[in-house]
PDB file of N, CA and C in Angstrom:
ATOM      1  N   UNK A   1      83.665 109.121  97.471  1.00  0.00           N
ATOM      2  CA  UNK A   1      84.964 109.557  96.985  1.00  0.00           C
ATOM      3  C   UNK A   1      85.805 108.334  96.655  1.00  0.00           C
ATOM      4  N   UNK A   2      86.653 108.667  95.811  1.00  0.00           N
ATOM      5  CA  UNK A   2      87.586 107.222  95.225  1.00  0.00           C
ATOM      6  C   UNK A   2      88.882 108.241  95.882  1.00  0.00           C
ATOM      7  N   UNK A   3      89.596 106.937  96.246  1.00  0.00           N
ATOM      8  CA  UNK A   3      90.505 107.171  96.979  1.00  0.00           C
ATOM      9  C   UNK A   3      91.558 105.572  96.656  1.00  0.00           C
ATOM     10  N   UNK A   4      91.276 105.408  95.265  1.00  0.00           N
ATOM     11  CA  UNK A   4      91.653 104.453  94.476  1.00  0.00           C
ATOM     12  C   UNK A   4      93.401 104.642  94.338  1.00  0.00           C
ATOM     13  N   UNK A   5      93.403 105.708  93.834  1.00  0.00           N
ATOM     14  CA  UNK A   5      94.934 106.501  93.809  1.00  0.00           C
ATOM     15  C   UNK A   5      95.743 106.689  94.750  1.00  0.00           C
ATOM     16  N   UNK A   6      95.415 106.547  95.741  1.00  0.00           N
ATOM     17  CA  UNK A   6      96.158 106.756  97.025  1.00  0.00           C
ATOM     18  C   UNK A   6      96.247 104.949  97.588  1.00  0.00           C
ATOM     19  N   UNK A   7      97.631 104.866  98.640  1.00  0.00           N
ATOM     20  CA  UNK A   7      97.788 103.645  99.071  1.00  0.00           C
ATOM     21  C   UNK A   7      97.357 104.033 100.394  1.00  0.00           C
ATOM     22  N   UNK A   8      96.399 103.029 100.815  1.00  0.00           N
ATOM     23  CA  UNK A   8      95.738 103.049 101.916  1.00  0.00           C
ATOM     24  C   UNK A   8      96.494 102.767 103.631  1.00  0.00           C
ATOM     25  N   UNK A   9      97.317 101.713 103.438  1.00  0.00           N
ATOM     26  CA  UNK A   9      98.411 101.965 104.487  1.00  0.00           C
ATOM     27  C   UNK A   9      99.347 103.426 105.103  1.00  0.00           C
ATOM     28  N   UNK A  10      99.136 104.000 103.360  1.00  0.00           N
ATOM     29  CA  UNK A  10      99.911 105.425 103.839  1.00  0.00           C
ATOM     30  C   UNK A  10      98.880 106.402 104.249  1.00  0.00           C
ATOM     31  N   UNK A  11      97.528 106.156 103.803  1.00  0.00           N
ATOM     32  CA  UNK A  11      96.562 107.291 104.520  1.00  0.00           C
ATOM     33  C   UNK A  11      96.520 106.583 106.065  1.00  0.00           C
ATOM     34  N   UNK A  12      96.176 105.796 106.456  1.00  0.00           N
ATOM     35  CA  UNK A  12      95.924 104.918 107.508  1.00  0.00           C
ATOM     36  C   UNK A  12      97.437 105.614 108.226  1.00  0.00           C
ATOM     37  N   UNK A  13      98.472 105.202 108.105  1.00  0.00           N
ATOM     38  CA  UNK A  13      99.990 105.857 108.698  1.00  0.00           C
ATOM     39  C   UNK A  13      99.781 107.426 109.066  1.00  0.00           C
ATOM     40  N   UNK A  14      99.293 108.124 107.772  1.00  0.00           N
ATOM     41  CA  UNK A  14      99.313 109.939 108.310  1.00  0.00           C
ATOM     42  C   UNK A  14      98.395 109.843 109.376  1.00  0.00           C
ATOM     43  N   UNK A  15      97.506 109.239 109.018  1.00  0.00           N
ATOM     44  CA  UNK A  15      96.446 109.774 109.995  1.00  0.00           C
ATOM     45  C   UNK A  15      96.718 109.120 111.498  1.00  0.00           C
ATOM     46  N   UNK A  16      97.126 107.981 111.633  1.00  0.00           N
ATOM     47  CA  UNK A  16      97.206 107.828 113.031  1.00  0.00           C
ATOM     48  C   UNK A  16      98.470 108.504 113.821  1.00  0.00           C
ATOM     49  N   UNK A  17      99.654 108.902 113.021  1.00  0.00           N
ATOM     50  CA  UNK A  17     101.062 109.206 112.887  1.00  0.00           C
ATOM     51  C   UNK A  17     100.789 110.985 113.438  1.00  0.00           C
ATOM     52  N   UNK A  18      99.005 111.732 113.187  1.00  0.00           N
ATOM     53  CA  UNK A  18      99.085 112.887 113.370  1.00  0.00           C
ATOM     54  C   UNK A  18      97.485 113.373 114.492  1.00  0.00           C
ATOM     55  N   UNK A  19      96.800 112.279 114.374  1.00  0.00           N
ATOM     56  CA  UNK A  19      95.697 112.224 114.907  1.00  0.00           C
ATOM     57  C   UNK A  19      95.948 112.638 116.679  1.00  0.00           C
ATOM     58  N   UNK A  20      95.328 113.750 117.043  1.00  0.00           N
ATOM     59  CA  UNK A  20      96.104 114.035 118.456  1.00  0.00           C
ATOM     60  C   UNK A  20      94.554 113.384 119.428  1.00  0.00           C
ATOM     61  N   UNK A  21      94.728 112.630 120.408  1.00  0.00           N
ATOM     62  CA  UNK A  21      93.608 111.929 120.913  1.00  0.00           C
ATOM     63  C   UNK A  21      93.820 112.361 122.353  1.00  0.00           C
ATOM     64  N   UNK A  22      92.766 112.745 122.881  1.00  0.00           N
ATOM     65  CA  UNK A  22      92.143 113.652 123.862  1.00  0.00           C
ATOM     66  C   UNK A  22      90.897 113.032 124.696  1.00  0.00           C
ATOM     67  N   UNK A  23      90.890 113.400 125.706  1.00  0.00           N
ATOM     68  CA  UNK A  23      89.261 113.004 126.614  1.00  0.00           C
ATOM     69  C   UNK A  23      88.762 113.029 125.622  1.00  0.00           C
ATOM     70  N   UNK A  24      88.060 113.652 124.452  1.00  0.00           N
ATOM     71  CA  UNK A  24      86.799 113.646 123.242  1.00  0.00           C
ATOM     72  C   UNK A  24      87.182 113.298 122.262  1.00  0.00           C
ATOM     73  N   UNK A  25      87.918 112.504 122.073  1.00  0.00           N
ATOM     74  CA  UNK A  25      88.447 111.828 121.692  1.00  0.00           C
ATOM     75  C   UNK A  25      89.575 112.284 120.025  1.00  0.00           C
ATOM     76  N   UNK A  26      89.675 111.850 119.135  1.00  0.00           N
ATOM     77  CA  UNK A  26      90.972 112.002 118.098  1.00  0.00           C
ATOM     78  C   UNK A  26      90.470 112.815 117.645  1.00  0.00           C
ATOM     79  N   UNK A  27      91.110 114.047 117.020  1.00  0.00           N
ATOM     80  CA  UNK A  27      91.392 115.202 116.820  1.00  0.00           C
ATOM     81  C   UNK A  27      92.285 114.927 114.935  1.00  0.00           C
ATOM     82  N   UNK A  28      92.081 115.425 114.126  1.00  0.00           N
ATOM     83  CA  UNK A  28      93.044 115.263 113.249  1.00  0.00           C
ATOM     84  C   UNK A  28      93.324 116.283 112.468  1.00  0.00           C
ATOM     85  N   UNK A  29      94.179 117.117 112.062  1.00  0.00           N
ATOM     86  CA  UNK A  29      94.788 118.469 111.476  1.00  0.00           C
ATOM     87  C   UNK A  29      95.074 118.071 109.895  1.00  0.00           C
ATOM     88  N   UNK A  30      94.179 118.431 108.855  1.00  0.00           N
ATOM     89  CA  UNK A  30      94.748 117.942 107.841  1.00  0.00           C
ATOM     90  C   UNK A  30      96.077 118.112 107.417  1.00  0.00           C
ATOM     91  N   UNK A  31      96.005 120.222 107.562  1.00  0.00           N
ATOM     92  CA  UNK A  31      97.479 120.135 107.099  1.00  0.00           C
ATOM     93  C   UNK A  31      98.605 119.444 108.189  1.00  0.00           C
ATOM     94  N   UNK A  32      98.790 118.855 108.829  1.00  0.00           N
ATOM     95  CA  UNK A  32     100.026 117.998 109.207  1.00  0.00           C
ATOM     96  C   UNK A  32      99.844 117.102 108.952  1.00  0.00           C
ATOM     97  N   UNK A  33      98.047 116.348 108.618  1.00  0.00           N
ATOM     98  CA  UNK A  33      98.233 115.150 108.020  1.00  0.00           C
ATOM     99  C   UNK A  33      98.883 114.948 106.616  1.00  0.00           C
ATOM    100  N   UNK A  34      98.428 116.102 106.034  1.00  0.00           N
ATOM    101  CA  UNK A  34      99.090 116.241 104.385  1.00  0.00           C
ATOM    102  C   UNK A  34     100.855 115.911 104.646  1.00  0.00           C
ATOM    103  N   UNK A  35     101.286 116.493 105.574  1.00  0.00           N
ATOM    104  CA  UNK A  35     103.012 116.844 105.143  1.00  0.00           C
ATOM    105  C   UNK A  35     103.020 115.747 105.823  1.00  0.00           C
ATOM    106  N   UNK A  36     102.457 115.124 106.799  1.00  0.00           N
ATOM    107  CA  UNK A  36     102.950 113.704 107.151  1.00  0.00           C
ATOM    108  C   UNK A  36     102.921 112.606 105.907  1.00  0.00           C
ATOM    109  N   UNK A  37     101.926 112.628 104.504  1.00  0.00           N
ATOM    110  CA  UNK A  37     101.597 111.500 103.763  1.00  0.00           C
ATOM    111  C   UNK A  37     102.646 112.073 102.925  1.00  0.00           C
ATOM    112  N   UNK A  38     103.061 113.110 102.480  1.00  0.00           N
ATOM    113  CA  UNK A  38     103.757 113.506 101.505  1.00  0.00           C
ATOM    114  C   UNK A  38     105.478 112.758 101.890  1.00  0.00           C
ATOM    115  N   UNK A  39     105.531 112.501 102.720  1.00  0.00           N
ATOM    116  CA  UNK A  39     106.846 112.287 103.275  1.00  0.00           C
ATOM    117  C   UNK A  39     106.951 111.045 103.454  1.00  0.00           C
ATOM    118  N   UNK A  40     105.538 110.121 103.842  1.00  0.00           N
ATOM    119  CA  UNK A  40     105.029 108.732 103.861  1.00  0.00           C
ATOM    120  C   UNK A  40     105.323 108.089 102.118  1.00  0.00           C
ATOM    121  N   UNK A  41     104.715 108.836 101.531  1.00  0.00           N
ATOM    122  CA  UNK A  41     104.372 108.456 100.456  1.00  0.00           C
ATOM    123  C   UNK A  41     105.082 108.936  98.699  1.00  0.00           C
ATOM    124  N   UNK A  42     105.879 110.077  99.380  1.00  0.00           N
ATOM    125  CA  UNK A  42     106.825 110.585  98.958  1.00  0.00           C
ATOM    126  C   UNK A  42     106.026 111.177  97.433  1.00  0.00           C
ATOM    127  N   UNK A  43     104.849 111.496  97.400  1.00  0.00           N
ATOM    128  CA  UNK A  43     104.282 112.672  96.713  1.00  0.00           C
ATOM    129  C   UNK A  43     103.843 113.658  96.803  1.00  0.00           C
ATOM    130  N   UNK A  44     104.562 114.447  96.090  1.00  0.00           N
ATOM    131  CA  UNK A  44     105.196 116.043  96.337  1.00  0.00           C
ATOM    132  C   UNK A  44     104.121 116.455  95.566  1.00  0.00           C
ATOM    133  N   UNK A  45     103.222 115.756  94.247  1.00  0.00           N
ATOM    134  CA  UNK A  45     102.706 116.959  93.410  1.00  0.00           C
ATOM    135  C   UNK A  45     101.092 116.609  93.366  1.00  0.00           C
ATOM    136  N   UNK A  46     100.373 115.812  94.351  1.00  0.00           N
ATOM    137  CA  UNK A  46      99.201 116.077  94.611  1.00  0.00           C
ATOM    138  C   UNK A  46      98.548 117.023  95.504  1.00  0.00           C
ATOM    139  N   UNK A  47      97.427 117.764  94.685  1.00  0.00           N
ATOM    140  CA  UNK A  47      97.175 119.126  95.470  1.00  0.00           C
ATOM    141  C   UNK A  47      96.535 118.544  96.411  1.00  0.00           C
ATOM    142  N   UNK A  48      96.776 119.727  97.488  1.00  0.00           N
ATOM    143  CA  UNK A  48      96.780 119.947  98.777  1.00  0.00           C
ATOM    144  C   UNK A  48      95.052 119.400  99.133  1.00  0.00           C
ATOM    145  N   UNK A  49      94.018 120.271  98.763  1.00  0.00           N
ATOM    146  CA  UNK A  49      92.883 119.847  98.173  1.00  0.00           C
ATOM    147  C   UNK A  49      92.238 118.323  98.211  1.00  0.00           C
ATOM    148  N   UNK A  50      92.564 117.626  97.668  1.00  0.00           N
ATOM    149  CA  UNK A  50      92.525 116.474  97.013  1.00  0.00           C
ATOM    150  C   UNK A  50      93.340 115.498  98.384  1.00  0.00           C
ATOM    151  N   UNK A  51      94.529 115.413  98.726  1.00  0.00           N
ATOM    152  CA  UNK A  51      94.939 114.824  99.553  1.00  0.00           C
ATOM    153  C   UNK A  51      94.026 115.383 100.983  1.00  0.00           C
ATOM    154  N   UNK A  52      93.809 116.302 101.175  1.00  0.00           N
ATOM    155  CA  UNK A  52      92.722 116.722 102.469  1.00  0.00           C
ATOM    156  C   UNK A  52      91.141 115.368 102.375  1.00  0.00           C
ATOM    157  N   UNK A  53      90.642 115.679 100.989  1.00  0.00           N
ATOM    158  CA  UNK A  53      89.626 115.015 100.903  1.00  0.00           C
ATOM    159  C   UNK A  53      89.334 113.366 101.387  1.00  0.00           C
ATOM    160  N   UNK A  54      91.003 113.117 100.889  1.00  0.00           N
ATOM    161  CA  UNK A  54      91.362 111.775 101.283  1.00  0.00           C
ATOM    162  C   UNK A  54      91.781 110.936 102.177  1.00  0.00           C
ATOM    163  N   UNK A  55      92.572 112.266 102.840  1.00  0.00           N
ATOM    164  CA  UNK A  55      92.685 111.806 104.459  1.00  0.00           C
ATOM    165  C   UNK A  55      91.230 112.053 105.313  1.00  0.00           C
ATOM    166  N   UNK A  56      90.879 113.130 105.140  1.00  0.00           N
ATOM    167  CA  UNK A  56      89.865 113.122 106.014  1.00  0.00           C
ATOM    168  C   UNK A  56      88.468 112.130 105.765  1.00  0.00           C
ATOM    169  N   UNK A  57      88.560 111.438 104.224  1.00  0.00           N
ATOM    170  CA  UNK A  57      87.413 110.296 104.305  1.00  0.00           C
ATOM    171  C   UNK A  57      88.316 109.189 105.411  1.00  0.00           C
ATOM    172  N   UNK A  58      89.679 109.079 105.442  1.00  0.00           N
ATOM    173  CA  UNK A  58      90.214 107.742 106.079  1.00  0.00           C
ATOM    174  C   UNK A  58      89.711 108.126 107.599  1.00  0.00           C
ATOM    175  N   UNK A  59      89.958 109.376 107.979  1.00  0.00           N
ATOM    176  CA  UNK A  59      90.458 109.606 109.708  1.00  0.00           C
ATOM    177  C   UNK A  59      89.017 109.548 110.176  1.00  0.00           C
ATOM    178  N   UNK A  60      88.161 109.701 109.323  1.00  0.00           N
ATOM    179  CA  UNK A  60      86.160 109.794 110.128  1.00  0.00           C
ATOM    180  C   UNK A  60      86.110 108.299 109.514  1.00  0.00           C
ATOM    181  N   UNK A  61      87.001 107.369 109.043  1.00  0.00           N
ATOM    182  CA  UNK A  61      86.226 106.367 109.049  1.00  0.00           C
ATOM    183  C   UNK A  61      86.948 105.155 110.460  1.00  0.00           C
ATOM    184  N   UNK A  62      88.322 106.263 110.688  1.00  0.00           N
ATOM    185  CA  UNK A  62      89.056 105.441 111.835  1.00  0.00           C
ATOM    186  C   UNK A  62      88.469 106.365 113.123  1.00  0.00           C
ATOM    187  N   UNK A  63      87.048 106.705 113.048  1.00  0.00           N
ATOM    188  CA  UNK A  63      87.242 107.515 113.956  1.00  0.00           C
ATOM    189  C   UNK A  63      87.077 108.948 114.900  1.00  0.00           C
ATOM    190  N   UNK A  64      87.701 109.804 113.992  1.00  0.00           N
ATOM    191  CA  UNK A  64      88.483 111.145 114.149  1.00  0.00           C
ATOM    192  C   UNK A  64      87.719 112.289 113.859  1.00  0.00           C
ATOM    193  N   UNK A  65      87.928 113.094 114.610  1.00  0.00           N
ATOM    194  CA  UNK A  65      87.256 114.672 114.004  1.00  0.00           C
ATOM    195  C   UNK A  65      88.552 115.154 112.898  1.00  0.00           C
ATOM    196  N   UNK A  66      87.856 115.773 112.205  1.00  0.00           N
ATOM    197  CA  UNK A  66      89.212 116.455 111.213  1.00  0.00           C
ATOM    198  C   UNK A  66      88.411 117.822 111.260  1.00  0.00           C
ATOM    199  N   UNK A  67      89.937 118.809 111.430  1.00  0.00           N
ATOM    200  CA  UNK A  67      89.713 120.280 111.364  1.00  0.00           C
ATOM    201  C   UNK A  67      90.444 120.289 109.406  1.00  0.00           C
ATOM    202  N   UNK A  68      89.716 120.853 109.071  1.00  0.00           N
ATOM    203  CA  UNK A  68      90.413 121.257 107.483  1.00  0.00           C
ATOM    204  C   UNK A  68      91.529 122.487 107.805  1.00  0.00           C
ATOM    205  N   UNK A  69      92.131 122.519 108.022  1.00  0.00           N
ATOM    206  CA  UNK A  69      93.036 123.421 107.996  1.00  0.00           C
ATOM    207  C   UNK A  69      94.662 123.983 107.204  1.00  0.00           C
ATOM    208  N   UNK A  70      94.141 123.155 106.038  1.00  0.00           N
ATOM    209  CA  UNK A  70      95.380 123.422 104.838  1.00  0.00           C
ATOM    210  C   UNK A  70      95.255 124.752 104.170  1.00  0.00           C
ATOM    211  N   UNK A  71      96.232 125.442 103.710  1.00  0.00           N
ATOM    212  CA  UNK A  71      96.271 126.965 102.998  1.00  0.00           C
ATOM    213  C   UNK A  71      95.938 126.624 101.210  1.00  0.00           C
ATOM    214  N   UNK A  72      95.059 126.886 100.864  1.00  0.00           N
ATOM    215  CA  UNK A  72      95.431 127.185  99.398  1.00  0.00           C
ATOM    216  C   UNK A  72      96.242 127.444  98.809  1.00  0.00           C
ATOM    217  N   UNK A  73      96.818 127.395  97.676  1.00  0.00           N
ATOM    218  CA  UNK A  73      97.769 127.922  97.076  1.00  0.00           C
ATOM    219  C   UNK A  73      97.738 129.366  96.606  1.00  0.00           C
ATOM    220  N   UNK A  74      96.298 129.844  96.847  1.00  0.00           N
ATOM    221  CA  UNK A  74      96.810 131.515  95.957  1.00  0.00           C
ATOM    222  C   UNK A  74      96.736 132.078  97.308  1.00  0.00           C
ATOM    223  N   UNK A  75      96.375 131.386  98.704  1.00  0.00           N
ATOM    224  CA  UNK A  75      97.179 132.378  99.948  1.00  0.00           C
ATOM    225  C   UNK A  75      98.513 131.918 100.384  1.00  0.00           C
ATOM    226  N   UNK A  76      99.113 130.683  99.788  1.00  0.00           N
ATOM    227  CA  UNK A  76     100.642 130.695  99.930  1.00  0.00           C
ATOM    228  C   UNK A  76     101.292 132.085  99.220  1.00  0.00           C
ATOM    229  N   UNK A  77     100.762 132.580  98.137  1.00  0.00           N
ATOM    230  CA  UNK A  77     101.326 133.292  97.419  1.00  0.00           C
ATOM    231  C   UNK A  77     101.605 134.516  97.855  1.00  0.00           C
ATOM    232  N   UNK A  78     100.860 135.203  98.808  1.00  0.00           N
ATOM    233  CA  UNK A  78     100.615 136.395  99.333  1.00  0.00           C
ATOM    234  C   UNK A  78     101.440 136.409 100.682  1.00  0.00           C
TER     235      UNK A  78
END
């Protein structure tokens, strides 16, 4: 994955900023990692999708289990 587009300090920031670390060690929630980078990084209009892919290549390489747990957009809708 290219992860060219994204600044790496700010994936590196969500992810440790949300990564919850436990006896078995780091734990990472995409969707809070997402609204954590969006606020880091102050982009509002990369899909949800796409920023998941990217945090979660950073947090398994610092590491981390990642649960995918972001909503799509056509079940925001409903």
């Amino acid at each position: 994955m290219d992860n060219s587009k994204f600044n790496q300090a700010d994936l590196i920031s969500a992810v440790k900023a949300c990564a919850n670390t436990g006896y078995a060690g780091s734990l990472l929630s995409t969707s809070k990692a997402i609204g954590e980078f969006r606020i880091i990084a102050g982009d509002f209009v990369t899909p949800d999708e796409e920023l998941a892919n990217a945090i979660s290549e950073t947090a398994i390489a610092l590491g981390c289990a990642v649960v995918f747990d972001e909503r799509s957009a056509d079940s925001r809708a409903h």
